[in-house]
PDB file of N, CA and C in Angstrom:
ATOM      1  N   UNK A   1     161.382 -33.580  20.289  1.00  0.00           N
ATOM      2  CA  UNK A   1     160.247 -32.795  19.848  1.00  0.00           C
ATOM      3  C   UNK A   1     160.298 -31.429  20.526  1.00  0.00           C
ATOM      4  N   UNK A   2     160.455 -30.390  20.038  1.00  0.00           N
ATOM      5  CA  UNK A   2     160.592 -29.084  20.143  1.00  0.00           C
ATOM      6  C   UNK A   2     158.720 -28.529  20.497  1.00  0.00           C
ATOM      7  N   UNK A   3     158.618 -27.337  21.700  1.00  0.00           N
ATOM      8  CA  UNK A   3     157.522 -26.769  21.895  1.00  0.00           C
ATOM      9  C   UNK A   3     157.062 -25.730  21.093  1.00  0.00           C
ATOM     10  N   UNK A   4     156.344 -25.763  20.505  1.00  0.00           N
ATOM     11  CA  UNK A   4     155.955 -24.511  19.676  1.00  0.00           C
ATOM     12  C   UNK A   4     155.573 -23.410  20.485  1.00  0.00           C
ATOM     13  N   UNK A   5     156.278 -22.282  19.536  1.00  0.00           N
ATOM     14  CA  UNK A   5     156.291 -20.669  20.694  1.00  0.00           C
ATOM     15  C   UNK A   5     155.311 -20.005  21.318  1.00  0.00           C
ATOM     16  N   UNK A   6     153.991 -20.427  20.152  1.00  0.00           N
ATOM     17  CA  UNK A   6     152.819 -20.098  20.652  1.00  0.00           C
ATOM     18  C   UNK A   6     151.992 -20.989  22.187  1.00  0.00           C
ATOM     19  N   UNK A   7     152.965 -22.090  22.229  1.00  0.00           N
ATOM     20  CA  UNK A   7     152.502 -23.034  23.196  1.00  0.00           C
ATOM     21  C   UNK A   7     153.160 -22.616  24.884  1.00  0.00           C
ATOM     22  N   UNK A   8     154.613 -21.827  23.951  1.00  0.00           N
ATOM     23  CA  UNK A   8     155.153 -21.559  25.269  1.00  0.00           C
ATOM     24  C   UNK A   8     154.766 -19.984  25.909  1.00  0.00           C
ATOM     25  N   UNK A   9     154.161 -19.209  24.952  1.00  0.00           N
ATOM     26  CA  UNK A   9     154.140 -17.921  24.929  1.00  0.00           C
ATOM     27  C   UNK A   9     151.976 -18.122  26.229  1.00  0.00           C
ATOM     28  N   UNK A  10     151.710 -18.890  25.802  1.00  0.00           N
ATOM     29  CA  UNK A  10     150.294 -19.432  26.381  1.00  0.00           C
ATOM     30  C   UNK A  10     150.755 -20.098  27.849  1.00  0.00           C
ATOM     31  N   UNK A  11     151.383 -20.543  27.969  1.00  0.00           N
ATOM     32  CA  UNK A  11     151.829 -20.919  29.416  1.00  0.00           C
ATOM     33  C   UNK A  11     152.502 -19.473  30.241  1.00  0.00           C
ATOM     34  N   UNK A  12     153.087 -18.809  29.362  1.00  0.00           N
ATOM     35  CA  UNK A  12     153.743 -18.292  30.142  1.00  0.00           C
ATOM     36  C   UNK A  12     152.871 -16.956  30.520  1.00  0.00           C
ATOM     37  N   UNK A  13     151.843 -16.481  29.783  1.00  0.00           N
ATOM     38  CA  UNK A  13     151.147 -15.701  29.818  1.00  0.00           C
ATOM     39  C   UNK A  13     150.194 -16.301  30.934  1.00  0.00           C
ATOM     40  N   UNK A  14     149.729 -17.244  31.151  1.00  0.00           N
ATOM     41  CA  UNK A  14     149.003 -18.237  32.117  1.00  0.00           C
ATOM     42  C   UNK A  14     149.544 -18.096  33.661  1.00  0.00           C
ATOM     43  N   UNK A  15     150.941 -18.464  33.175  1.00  0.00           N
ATOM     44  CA  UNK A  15     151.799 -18.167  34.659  1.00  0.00           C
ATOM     45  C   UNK A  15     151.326 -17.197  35.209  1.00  0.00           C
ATOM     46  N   UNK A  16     151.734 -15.587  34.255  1.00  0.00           N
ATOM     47  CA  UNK A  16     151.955 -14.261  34.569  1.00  0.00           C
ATOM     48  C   UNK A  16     150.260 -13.860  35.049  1.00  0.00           C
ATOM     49  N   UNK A  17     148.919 -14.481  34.675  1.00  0.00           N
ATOM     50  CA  UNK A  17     147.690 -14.676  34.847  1.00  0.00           C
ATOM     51  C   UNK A  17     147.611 -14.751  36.547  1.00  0.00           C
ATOM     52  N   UNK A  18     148.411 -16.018  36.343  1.00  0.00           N
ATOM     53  CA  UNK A  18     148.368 -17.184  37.599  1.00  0.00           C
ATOM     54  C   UNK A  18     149.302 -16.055  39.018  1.00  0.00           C
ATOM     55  N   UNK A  19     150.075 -15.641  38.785  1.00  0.00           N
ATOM     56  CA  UNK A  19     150.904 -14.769  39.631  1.00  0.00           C
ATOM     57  C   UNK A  19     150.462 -13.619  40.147  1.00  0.00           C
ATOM     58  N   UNK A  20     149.409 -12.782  39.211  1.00  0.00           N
ATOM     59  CA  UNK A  20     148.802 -11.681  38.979  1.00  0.00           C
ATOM     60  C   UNK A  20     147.499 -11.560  40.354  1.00  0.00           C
ATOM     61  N   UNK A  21     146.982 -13.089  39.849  1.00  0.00           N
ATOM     62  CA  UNK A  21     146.395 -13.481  40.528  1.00  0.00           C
ATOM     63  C   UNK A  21     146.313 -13.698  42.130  1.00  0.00           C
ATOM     64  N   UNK A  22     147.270 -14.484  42.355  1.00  0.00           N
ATOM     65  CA  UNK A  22     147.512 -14.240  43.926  1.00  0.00           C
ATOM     66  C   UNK A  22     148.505 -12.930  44.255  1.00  0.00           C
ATOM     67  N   UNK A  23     148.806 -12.421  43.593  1.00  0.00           N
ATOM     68  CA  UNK A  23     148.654 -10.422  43.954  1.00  0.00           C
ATOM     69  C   UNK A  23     147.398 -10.380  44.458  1.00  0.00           C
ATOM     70  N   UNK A  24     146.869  -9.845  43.294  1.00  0.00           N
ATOM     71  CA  UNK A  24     145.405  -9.661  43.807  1.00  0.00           C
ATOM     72  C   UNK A  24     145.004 -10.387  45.036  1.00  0.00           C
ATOM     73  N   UNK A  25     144.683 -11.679  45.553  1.00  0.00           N
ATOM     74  CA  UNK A  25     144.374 -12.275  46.495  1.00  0.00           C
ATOM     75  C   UNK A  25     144.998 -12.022  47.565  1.00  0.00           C
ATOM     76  N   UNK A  26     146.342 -11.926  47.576  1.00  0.00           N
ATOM     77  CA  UNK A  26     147.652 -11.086  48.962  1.00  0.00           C
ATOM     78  C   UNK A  26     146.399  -9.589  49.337  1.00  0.00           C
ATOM     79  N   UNK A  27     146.337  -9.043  48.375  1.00  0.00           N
ATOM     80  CA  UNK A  27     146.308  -7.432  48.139  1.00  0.00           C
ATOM     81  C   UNK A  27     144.136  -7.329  49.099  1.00  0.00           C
ATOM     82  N   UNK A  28     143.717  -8.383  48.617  1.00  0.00           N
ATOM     83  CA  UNK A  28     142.048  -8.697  49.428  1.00  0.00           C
ATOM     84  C   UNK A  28     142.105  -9.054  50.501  1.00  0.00           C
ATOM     85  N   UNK A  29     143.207 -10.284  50.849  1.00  0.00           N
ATOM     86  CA  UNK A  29     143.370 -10.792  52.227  1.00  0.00           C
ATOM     87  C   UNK A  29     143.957  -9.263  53.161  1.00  0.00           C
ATOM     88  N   UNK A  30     144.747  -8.753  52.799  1.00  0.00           N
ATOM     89  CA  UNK A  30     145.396  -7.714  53.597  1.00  0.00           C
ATOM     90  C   UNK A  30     144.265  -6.643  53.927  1.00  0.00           C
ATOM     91  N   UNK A  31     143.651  -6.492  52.658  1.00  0.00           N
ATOM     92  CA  UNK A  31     141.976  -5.417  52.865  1.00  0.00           C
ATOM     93  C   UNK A  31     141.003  -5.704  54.137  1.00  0.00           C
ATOM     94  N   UNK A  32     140.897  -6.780  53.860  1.00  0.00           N
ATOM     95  CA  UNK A  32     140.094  -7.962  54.890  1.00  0.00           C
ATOM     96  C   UNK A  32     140.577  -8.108  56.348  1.00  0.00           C
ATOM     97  N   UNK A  33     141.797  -8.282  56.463  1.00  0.00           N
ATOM     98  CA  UNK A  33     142.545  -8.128  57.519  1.00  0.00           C
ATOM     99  C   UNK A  33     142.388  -6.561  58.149  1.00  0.00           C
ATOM    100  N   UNK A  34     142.562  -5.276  57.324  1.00  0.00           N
ATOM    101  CA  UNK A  34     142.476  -4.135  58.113  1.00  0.00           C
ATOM    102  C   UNK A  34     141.036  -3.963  58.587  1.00  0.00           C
ATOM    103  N   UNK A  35     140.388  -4.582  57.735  1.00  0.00           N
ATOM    104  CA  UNK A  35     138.703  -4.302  57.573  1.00  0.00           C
ATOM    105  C   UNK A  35     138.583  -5.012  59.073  1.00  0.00           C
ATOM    106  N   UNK A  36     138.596  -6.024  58.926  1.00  0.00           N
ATOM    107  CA  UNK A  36     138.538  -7.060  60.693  1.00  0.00           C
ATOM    108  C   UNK A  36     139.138  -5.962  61.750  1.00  0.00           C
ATOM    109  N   UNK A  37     140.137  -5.841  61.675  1.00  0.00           N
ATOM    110  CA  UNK A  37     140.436  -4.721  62.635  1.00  0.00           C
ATOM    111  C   UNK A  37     139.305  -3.895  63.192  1.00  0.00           C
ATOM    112  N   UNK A  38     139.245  -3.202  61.794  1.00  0.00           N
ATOM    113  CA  UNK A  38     138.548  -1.863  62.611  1.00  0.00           C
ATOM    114  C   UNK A  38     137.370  -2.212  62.894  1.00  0.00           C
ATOM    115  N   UNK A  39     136.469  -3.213  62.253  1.00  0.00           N
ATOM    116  CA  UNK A  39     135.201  -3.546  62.636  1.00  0.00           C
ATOM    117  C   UNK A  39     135.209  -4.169  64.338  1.00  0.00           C
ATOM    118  N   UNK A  40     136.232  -4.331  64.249  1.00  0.00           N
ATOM    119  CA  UNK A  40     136.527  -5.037  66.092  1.00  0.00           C
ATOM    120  C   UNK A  40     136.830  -3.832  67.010  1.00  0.00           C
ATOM    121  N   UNK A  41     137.197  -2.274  66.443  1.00  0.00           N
ATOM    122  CA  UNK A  41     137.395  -0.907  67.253  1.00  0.00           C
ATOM    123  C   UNK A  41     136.100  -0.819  67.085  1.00  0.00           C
ATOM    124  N   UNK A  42     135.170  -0.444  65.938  1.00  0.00           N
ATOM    125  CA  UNK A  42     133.876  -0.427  66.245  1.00  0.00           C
ATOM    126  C   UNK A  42     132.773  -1.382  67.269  1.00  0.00           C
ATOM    127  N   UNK A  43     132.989  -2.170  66.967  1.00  0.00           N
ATOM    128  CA  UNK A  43     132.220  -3.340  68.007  1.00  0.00           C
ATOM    129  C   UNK A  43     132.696  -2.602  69.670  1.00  0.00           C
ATOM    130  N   UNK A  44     133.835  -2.549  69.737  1.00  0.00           N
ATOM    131  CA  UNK A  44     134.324  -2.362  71.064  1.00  0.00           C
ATOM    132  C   UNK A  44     133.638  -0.506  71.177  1.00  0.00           C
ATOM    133  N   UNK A  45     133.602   0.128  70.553  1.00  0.00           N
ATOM    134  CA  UNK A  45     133.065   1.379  70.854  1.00  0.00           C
ATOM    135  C   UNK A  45     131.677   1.206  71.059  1.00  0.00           C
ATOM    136  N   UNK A  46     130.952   0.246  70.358  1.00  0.00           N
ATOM    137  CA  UNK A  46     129.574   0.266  70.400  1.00  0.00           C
ATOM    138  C   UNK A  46     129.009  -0.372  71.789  1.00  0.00           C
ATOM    139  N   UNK A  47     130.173  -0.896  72.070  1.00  0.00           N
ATOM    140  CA  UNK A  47     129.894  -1.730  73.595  1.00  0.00           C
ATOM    141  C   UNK A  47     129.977  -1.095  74.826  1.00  0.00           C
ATOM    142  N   UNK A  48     131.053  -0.106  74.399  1.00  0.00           N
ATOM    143  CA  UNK A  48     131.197   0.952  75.335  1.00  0.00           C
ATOM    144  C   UNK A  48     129.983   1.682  75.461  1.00  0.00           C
ATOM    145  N   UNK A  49     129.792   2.457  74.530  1.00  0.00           N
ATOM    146  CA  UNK A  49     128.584   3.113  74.080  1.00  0.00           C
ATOM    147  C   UNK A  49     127.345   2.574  74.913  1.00  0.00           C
ATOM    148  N   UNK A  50     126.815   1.689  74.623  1.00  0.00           N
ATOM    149  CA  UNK A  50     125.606   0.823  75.069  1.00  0.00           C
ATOM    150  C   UNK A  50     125.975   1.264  76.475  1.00  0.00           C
ATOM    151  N   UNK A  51     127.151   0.488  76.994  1.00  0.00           N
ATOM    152  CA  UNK A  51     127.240   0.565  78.676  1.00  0.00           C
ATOM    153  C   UNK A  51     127.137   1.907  79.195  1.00  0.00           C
ATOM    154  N   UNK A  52     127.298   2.896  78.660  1.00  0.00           N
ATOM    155  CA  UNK A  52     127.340   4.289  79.230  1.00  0.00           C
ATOM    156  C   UNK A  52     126.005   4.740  78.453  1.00  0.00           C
ATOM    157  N   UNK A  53     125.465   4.109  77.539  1.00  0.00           N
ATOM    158  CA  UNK A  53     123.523   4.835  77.766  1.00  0.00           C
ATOM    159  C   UNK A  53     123.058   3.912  78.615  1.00  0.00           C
ATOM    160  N   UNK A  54     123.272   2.958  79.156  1.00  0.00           N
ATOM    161  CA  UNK A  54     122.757   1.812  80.096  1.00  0.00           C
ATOM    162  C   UNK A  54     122.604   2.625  81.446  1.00  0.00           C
ATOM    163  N   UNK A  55     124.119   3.191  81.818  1.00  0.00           N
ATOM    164  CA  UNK A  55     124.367   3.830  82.761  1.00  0.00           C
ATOM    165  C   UNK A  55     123.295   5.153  82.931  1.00  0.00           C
ATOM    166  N   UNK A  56     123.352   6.034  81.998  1.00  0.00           N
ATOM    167  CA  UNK A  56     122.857   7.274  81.303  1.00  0.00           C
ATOM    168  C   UNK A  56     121.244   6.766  81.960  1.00  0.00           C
ATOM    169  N   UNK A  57     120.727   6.333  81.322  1.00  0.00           N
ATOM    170  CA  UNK A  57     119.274   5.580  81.695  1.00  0.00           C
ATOM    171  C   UNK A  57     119.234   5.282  83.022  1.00  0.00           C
ATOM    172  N   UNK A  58     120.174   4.611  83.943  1.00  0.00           N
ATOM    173  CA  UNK A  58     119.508   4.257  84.977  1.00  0.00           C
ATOM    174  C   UNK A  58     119.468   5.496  85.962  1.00  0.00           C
ATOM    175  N   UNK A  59     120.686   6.604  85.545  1.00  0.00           N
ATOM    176  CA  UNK A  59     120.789   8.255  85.932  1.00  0.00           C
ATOM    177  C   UNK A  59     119.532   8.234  86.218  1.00  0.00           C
ATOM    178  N   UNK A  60     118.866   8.575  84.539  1.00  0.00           N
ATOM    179  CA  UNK A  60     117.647   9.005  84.831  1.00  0.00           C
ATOM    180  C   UNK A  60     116.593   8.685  84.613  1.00  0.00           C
ATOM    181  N   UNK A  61     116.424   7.997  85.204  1.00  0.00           N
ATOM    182  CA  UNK A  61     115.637   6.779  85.811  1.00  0.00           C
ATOM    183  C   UNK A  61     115.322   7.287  87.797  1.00  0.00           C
ATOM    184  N   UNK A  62     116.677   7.729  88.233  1.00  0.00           N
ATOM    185  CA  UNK A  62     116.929   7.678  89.153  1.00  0.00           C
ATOM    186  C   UNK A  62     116.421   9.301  89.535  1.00  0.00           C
ATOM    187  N   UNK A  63     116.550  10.116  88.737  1.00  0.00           N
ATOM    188  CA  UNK A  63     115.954  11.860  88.209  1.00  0.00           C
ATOM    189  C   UNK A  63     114.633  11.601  88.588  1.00  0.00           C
ATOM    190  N   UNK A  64     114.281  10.749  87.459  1.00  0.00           N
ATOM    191  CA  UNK A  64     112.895  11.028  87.437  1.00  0.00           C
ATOM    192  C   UNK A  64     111.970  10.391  88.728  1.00  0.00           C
ATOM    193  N   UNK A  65     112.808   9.419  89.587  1.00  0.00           N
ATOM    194  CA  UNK A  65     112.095   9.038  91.075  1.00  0.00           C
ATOM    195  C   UNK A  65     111.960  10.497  91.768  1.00  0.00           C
ATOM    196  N   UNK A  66     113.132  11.144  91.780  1.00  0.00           N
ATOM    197  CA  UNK A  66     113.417  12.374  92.831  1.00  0.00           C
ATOM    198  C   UNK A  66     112.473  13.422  92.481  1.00  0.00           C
ATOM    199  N   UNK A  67     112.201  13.286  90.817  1.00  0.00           N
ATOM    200  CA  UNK A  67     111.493  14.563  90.632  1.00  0.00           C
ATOM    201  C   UNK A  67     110.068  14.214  91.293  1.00  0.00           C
ATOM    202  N   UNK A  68     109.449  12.813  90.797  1.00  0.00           N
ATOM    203  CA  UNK A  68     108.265  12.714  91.190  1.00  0.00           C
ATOM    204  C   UNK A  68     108.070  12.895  92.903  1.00  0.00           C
ATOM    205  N   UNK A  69     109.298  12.464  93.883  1.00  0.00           N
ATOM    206  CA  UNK A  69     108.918  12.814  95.211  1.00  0.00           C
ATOM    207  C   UNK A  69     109.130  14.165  95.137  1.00  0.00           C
ATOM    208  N   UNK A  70     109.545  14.966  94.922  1.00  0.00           N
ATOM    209  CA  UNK A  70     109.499  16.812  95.163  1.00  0.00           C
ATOM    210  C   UNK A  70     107.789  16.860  94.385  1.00  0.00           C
ATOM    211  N   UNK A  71     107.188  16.660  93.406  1.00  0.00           N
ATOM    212  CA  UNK A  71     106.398  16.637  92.809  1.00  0.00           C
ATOM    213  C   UNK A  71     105.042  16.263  94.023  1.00  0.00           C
ATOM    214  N   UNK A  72     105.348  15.629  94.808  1.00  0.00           N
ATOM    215  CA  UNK A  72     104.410  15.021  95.497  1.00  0.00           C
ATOM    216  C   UNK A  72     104.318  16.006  97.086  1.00  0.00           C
ATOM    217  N   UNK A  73     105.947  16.101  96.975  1.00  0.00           N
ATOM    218  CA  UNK A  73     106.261  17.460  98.016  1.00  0.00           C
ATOM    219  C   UNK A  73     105.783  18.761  98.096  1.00  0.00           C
ATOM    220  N   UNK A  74     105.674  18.697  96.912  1.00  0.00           N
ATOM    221  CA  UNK A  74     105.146  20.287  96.421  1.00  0.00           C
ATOM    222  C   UNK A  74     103.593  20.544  96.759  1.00  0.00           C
ATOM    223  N   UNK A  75     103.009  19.510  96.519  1.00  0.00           N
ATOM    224  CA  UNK A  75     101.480  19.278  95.975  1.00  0.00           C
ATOM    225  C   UNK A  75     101.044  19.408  97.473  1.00  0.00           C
ATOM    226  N   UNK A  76     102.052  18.667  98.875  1.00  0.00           N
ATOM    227  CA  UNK A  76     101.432  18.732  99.997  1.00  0.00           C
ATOM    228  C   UNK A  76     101.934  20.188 100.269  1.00  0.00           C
ATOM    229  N   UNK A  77     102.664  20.882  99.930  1.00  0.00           N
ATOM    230  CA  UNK A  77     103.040  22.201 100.229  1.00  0.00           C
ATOM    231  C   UNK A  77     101.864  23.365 100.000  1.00  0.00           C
ATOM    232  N   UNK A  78     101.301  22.637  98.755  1.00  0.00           N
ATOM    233  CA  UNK A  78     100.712  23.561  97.948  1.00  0.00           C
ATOM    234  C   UNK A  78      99.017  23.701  98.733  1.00  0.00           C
ATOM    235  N   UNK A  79      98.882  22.383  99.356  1.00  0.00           N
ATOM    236  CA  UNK A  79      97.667  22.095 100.488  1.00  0.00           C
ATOM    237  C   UNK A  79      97.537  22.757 101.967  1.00  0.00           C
ATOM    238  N   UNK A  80      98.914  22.979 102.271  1.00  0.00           N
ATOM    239  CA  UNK A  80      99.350  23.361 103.513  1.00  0.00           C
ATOM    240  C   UNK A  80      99.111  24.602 103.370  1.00  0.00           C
ATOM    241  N   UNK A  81      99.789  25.528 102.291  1.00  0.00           N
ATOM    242  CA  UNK A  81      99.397  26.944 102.375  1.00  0.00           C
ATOM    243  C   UNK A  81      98.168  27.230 101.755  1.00  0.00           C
ATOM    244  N   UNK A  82      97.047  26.510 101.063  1.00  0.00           N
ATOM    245  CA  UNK A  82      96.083  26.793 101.281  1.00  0.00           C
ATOM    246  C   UNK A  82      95.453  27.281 102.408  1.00  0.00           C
ATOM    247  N   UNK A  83      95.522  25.766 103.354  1.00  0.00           N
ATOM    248  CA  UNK A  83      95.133  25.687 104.471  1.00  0.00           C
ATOM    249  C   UNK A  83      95.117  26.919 105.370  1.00  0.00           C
ATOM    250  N   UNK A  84      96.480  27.685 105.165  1.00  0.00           N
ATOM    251  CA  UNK A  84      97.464  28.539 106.091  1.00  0.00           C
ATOM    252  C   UNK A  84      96.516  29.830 105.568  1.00  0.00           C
ATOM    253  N   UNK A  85      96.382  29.979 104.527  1.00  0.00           N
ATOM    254  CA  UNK A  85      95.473  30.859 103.434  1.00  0.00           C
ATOM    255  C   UNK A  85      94.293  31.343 104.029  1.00  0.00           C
ATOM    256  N   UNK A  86      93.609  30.184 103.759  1.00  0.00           N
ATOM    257  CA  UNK A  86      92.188  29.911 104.002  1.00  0.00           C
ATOM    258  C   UNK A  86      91.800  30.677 105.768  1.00  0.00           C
ATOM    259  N   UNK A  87      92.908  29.976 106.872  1.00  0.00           N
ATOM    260  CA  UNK A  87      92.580  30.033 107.985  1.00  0.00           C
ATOM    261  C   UNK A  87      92.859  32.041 108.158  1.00  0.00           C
ATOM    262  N   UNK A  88      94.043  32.465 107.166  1.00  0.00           N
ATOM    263  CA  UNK A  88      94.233  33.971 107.434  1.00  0.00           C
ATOM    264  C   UNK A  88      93.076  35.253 107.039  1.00  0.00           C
ATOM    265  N   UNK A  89      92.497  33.970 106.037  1.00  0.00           N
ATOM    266  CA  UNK A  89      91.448  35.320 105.860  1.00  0.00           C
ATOM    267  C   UNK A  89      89.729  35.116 106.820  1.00  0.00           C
ATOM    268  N   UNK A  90      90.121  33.626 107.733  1.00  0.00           N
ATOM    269  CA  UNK A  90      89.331  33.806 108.610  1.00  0.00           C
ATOM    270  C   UNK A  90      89.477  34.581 109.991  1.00  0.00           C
ATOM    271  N   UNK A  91      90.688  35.328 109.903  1.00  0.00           N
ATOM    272  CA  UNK A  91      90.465  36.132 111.303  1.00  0.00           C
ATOM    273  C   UNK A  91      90.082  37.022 111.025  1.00  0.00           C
ATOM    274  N   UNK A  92      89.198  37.809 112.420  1.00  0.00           N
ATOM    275  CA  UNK A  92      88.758  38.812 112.659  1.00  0.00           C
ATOM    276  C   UNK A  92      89.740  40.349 111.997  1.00  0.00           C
TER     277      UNK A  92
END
């Protein structure tokens, strides 16, 4: 019993379907694969990142203690030469 052409011409077009196919699928996995990559350079930059505003923050964090003691420095400075003030325009 002989295959009719149209029977073989349907398989073989099926094959060429079927082949086409895992192209395509090679060609997504490989996408996927670069994609993983770089999303793993990003992750790792963002981690970096974080740790150096972490750092950045506790800077100034550390600013803003110093400013408030000069701030507090100032304020007794600013009492003292009153004081110093006050007493100069009490002399004779």
């Amino acid at each position: 019993m002989t295959t009719p052409p149209e029977i073989i011409r349907k398989v073989s077009r099926l094959d060429n379907d079927v082949a086409a196919i895992y192209e395509i699928l090679v060609r997504v996995e490989t996408t996927q694969r670069r994609h993983d990559s770089r999303l793993d350079e990003q992750a790792a930059k963002l981690e970096q990142l974080a740790t150096t505003q972490g750092e950045h923050s506790a800077k100034l964090d550390e600013h803003s203690v110093k400013l408030d003691e000069h701030s507090v420095k100032l304020d007794e400075h600013s009492v003292k030469l009153d004081t110093i003030i006050e007493l100069l325009r009490q002399r004779p």
